[in-house]
Protein backbone atom coordinates (compact mmCIF):
# COMPACT_ATOMS: atom_id res chain seq x y z
CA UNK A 1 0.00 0.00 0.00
CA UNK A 2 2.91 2.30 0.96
CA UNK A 3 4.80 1.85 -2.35
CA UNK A 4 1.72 2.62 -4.28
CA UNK A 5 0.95 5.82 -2.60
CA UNK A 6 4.99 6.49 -3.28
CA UNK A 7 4.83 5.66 -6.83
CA UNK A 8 1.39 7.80 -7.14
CA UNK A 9 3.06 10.74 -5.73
CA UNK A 10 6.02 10.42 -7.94
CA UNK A 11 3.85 10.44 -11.09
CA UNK A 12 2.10 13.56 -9.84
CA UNK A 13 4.72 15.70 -11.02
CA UNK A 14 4.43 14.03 -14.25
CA UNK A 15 1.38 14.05 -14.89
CA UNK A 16 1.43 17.67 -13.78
CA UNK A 17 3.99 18.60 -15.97
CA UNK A 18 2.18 17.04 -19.21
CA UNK A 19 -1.55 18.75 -18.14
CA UNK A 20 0.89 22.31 -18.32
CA UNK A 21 2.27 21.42 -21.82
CA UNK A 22 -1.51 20.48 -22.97
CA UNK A 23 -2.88 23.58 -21.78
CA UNK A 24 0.28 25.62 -23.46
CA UNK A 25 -0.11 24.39 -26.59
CA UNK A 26 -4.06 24.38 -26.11
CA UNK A 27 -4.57 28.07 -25.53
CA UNK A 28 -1.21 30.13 -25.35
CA UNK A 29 1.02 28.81 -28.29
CA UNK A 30 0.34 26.18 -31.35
CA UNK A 31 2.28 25.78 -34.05
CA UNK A 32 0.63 26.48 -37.44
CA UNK A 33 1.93 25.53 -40.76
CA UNK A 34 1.73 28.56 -43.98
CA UNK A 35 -0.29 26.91 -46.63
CA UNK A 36 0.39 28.36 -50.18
CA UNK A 37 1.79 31.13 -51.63
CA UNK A 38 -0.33 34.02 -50.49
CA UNK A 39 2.10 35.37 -47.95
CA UNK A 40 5.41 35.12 -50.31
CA UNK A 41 8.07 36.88 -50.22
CA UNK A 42 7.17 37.21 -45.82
CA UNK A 43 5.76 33.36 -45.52
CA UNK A 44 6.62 30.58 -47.35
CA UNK A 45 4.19 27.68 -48.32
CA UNK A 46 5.07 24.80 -45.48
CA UNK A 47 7.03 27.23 -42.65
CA UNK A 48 6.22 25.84 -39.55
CA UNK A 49 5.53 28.83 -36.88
CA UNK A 50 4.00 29.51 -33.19
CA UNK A 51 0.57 31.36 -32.87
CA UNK A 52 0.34 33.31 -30.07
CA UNK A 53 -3.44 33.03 -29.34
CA UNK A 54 -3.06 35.26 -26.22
CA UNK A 55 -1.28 38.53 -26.68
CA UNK A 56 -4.68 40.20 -28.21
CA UNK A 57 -6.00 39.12 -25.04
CA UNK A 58 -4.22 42.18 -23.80
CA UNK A 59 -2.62 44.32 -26.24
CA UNK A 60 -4.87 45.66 -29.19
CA UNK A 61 -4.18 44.36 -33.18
CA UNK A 62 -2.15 46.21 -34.99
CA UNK A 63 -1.75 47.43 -38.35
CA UNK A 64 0.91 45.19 -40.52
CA UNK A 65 0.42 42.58 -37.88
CA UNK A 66 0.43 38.82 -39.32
CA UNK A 67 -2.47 36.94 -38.43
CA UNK A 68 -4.38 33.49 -37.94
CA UNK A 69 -7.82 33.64 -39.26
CA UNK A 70 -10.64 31.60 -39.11
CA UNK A 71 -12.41 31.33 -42.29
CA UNK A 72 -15.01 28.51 -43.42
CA UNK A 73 -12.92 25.06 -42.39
CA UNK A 74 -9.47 26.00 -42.61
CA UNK A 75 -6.71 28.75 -40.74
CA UNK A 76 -5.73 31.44 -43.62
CA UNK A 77 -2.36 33.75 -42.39
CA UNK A 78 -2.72 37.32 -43.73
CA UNK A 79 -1.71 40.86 -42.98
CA UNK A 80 -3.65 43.22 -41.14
CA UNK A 81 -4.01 46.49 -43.25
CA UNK A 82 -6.72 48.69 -41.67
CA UNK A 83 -8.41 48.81 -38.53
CA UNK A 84 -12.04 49.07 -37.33
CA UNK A 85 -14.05 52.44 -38.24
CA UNK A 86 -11.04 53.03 -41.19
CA UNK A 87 -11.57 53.47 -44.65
CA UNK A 88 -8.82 51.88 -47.13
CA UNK A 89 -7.96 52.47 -50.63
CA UNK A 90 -5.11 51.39 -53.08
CA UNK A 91 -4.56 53.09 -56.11
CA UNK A 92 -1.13 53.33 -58.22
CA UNK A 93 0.10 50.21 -55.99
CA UNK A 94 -0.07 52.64 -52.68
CA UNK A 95 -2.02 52.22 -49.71
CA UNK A 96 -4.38 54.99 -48.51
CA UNK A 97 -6.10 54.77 -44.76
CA UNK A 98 -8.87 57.18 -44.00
CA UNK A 99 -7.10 59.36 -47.37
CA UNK A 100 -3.72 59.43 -46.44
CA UNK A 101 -1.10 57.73 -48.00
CA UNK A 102 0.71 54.86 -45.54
CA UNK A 103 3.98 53.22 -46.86
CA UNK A 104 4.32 49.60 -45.88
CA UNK A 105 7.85 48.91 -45.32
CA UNK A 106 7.75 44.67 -46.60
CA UNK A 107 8.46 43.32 -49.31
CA UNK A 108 4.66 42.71 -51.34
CA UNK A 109 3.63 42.02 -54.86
CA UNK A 110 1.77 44.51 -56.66
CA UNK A 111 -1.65 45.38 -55.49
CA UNK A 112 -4.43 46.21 -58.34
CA UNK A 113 -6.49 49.55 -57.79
CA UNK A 114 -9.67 49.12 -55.69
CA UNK A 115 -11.88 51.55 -54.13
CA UNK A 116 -12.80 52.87 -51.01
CA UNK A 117 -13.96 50.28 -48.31
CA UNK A 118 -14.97 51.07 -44.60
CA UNK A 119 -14.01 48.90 -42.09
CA UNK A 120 -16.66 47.89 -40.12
CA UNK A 121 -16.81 48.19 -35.94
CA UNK A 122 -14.99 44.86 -34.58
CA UNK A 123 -13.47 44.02 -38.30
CA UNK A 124 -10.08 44.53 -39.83
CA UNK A 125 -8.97 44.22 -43.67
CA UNK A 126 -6.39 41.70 -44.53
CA UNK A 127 -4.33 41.48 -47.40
CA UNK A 128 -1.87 38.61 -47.97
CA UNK A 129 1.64 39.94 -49.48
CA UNK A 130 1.70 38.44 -52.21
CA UNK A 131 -1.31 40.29 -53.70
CA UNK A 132 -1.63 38.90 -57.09
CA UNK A 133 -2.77 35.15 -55.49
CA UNK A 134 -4.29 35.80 -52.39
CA UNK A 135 -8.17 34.90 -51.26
CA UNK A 136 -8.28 38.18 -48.81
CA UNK A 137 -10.54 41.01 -47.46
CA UNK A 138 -10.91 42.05 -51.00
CA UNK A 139 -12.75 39.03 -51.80
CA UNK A 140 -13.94 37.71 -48.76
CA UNK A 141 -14.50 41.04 -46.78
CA UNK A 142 -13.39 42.44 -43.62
CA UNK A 143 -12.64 39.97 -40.97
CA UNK A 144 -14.26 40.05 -37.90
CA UNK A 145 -12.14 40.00 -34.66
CA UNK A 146 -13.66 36.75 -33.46
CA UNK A 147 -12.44 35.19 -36.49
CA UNK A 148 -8.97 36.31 -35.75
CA UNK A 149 -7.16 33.23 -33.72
CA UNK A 150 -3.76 35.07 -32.75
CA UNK A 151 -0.63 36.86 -33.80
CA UNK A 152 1.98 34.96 -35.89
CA UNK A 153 5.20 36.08 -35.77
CA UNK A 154 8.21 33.52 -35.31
CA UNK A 155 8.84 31.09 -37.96
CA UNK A 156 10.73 27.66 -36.24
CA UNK A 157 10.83 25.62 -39.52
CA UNK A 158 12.57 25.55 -41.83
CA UNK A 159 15.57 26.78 -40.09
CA UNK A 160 17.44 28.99 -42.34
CA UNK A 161 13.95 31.02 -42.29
CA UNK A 162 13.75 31.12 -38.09
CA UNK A 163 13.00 34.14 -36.42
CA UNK A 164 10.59 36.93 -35.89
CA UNK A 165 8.46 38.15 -39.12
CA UNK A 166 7.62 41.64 -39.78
């Protein structure tokens, strides 16, 4: 009876340990694998890299942030490009918010002309970087916030790509 409270108590830690990791990788950070060329020259189809699903728990989104998105059955990763209440415009392969032109400073393909669109209360726009093949806001329409799954910014895989994306 003795050694089988002893041995109980030593797997506690265990056991312990491995409910921690579940709930890490649960609801803090996953890994998430870039799927297709949308995010090229940034993301590369197959880079393995951590969503944070908590930071916008406490810090707001931010424009040119990289995202996780919920959309129909599958995770897309795009850029954020305007913010709730904004308008956004591109015209001449330059980005307007609310009028005003806003240089993005990463490497993107071109972006065709498209008019004015407000950004709904609670919804962003997305755009992924490579432009020319990307299913984004300016087909599927602003995203809403609840859709939004986390921030991803640190690539792990493959290694010669590891590190923090801008």
């Amino acid at each position: 009876m003795n050694s089988v409270i002893d041995f109980l108590k030593e797997m506690l830690v265990y056991i312990i340990i491995i409910v921690i990791v579940i709930l890490i990788k649960k609801f803090i950070f996953t890994p998430i694998k870039v799927n297709g060329p949308s995010m090229n020259d940034t993301l590369h189809d197959g880079d393995i890299m951590i969503l944070d699903e908590i930071s916008y728990r406490f810090k707001d989104i931010k424009r040119f942030d990289i995202v996780v998105i919920k959309y129909q059955d599958e995770f897309i990763i795009k850029r954020v490009i305007a913010l709730p209440g904004e308008t956004v415009e591109f015209h001449n392969n330059k980005l307007y918010i609310n009028g005003e032109y806003v240089k993005e400073d990463f490497n993107y393909k071109k972006t065709l002309d498209f008019d004015k669109v407000r950004v709904p209360k609670d919804c962003y726009f997305v755009l992924g970087d490579n432009r020319v093949n990307s299913v984004d806001s300016r087909m599927i329409g602003p995203v809403k916030k609840s859709d939004i799954r986390g921030h991803a910014r640190l690539t792990l895989f493959p290694f010669n790509r590891f590190g923090n994306k801008k």
